[in-house]
Protein backbone atom coordinates (compact mmCIF):
# COMPACT_ATOMS: atom_id res chain seq x y z
CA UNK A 1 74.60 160.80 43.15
CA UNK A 2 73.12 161.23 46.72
CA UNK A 3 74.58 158.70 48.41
CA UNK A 4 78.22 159.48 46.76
CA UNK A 5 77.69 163.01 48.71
CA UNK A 6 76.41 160.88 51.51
CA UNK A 7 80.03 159.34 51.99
CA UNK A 8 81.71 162.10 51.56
CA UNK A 9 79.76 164.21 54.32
CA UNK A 10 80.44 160.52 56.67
CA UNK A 11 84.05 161.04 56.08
CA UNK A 12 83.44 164.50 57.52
CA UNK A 13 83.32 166.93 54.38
CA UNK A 14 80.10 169.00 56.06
CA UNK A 15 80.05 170.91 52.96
CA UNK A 16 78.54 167.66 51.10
CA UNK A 17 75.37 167.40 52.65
CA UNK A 18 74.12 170.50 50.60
CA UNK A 19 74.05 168.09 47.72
CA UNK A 20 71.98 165.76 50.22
CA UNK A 21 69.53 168.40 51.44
CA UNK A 22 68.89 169.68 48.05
CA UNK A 23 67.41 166.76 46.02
CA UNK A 24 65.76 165.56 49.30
CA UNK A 25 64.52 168.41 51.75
CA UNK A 26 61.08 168.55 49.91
CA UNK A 27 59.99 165.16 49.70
CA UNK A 28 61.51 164.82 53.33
CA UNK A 29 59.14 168.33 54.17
CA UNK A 30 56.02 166.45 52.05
CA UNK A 31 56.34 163.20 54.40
CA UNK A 32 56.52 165.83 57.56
CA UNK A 33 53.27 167.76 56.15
CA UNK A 34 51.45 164.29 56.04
CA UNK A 35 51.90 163.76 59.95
CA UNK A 36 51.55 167.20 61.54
CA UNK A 37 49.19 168.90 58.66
CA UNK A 38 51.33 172.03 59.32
CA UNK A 39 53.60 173.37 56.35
CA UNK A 40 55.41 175.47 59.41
CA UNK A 41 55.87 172.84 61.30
CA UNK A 42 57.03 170.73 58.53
CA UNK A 43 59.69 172.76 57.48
CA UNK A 44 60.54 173.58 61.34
CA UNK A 45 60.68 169.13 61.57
CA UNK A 46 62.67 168.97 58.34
CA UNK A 47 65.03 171.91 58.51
CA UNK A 48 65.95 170.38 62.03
CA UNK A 49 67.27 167.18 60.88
CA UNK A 50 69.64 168.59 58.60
CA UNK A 51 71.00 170.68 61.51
CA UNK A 52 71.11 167.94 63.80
CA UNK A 53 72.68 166.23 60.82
CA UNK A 54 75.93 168.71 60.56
CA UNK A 55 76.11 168.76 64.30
CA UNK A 56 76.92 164.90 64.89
CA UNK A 57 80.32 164.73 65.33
CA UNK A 58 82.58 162.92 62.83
CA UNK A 59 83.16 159.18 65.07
CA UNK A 60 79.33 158.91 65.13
CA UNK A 61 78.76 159.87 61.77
CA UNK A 62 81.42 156.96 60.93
CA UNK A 63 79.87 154.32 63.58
CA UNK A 64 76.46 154.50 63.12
CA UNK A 65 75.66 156.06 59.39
CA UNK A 66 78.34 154.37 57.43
CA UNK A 67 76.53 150.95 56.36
CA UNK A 68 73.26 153.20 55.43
CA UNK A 69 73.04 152.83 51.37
CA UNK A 70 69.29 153.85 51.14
CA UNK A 71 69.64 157.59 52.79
CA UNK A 72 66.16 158.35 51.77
CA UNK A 73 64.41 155.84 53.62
CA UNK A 74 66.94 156.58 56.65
CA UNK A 75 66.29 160.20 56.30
CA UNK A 76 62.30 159.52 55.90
CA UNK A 77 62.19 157.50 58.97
CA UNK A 78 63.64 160.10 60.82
CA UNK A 79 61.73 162.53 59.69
CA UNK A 80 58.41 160.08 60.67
CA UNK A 81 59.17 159.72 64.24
CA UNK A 82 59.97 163.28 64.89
CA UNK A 83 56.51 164.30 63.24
CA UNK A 84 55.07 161.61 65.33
CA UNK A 85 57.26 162.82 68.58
CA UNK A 86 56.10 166.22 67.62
CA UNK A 87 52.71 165.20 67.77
CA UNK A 88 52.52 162.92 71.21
CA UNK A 89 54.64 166.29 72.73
CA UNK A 90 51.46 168.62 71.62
CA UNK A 91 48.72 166.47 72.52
CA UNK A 92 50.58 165.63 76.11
CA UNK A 93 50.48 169.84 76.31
CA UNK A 94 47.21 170.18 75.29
CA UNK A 95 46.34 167.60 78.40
CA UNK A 96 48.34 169.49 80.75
CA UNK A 97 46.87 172.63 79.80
CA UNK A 98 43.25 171.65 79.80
CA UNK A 99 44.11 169.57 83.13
CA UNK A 100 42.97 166.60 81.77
CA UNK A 101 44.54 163.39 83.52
CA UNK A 102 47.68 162.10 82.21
CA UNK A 103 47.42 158.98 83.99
CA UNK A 104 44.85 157.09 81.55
CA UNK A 105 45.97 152.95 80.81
CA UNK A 106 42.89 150.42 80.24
CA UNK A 107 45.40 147.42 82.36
CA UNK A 108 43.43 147.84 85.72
CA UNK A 109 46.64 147.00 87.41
CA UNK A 110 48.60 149.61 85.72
CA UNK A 111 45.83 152.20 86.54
CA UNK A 112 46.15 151.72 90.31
CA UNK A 113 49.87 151.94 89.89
CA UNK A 114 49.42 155.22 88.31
CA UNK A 115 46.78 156.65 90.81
CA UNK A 116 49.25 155.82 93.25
CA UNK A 117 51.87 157.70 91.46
CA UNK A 118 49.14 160.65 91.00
CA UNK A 119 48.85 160.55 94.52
CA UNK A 120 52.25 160.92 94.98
CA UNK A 121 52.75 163.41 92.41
CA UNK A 122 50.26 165.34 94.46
CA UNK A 123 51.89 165.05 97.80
CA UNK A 124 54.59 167.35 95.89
CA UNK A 125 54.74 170.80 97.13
CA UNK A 126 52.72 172.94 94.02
CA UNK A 127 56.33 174.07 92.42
CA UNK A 128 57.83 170.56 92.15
CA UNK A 129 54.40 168.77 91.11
CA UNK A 130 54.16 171.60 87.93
CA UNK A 131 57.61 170.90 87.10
CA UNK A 132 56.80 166.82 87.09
CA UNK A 133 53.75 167.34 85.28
CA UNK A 134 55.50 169.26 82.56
CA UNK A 135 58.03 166.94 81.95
CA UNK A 136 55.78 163.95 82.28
CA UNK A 137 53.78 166.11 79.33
CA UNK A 138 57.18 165.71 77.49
CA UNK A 139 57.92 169.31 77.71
CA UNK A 140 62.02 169.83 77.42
CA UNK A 141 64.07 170.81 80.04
CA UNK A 142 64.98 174.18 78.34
CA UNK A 143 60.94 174.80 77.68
CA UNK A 144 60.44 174.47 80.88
CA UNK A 145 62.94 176.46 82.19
CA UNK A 146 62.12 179.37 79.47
CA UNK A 147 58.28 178.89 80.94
CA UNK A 148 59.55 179.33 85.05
CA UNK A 149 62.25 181.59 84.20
CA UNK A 150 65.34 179.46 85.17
CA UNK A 151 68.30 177.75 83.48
CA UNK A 152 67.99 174.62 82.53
CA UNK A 153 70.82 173.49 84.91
CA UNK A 154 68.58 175.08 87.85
CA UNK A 155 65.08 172.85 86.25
CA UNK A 156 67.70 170.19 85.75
CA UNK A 157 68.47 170.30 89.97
CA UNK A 158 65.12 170.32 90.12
CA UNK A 159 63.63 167.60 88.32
CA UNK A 160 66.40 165.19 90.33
CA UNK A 161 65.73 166.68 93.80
CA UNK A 162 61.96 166.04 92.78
CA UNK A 163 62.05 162.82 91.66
CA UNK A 164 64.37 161.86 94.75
CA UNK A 165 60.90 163.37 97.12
CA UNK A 166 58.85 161.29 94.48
CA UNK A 167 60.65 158.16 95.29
CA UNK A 168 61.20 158.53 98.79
CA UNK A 169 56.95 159.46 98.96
CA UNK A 170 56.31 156.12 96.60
CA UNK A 171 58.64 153.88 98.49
CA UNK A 172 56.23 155.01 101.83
CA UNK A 173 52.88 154.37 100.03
CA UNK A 174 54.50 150.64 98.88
CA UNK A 175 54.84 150.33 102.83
CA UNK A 176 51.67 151.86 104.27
CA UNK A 177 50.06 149.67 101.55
CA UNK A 178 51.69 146.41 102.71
CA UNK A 179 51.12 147.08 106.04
CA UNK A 180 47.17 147.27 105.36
CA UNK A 181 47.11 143.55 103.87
């Protein structure tokens, strides 16, 4: 019965997917509840796919959703990786806010790659290293710009013009560093 609704909300009857989220929202908010032990949350996790759901436009739908037969498992998937995104995204902002290190790999090589990044990071003027950090601590563009007080076109600017001062400072450690061997 699902996946007959299914079709019908593919072929762009939006209407349709009430018959979807009604048999399958709670076992959908019991699979979110086992990842991020938080019924608010959860819902927050679950109610937000359906959304994102009715807001992907009708050649999408049609591309990418039509050859789906088992919408459960597609719609528990989904709902797995955003708990688990959810998850990475508060333990990244619990680093940032405690100022622990970001930069933590066990590849020795990858770890002086990264102190070199940190130490490019740093070369940032204060304003532009925040903003890095924050996004680097997978905080979203609008969070960030609700945090600072800006649009998210101006944090947006930003992050570019940043990361263009990033490169331009890692591109001159690469070359101070060759020219010490």
């Amino acid at each position: 019965m699902v996946e007959k609704h299914w079709e019908k909300f593919i072929n762009g009857e939006n209407d349709a997917l009430s018959f979807v989220y009604e048999p399958l929202f709670q076992p959908l908010l019991f699979i979110a509840i086992k990842y991020v032990k938080n019924p608010e949350i959860a819902q927050d996790i679950t109610s937000e796919l359906f959304v994102s759901l009715l807001e992907t436009d009708l050649n999408t739908r049609q591309s990418k959703w039509s050859q789906i037969r088992d919408i459960k498992a597609f719609l528990s998937t989904i709902i797995k990786c955003r708990a688990i995104d959810h998850i990475r995204m508060h333990q990244n902002r619990l680093r940032i806010l405690q100022k622990e290190p970001i930069f933590q790999q066990e590849n020795q090589d990858l770890i002086l790659d990264l102190e070199h990044l940190k130490l490019c990071i740093d070369a940032l003027p204060n304003d532009e290293k925040h903003l890095i950090e924050l996004h680097l601590a997978g905080f979203k563009n609008e969070e960030i710009a609700e945090q600072k007080n800006y649009t998210e076109k101006t944090i947006r600017n930003k992050l570019s013009a940043s990361r263009k001062k990033l490169i331009y400072i890692w591109k001159n450690l690469i070359l101070v560093v060759l020219c010490q061997l």
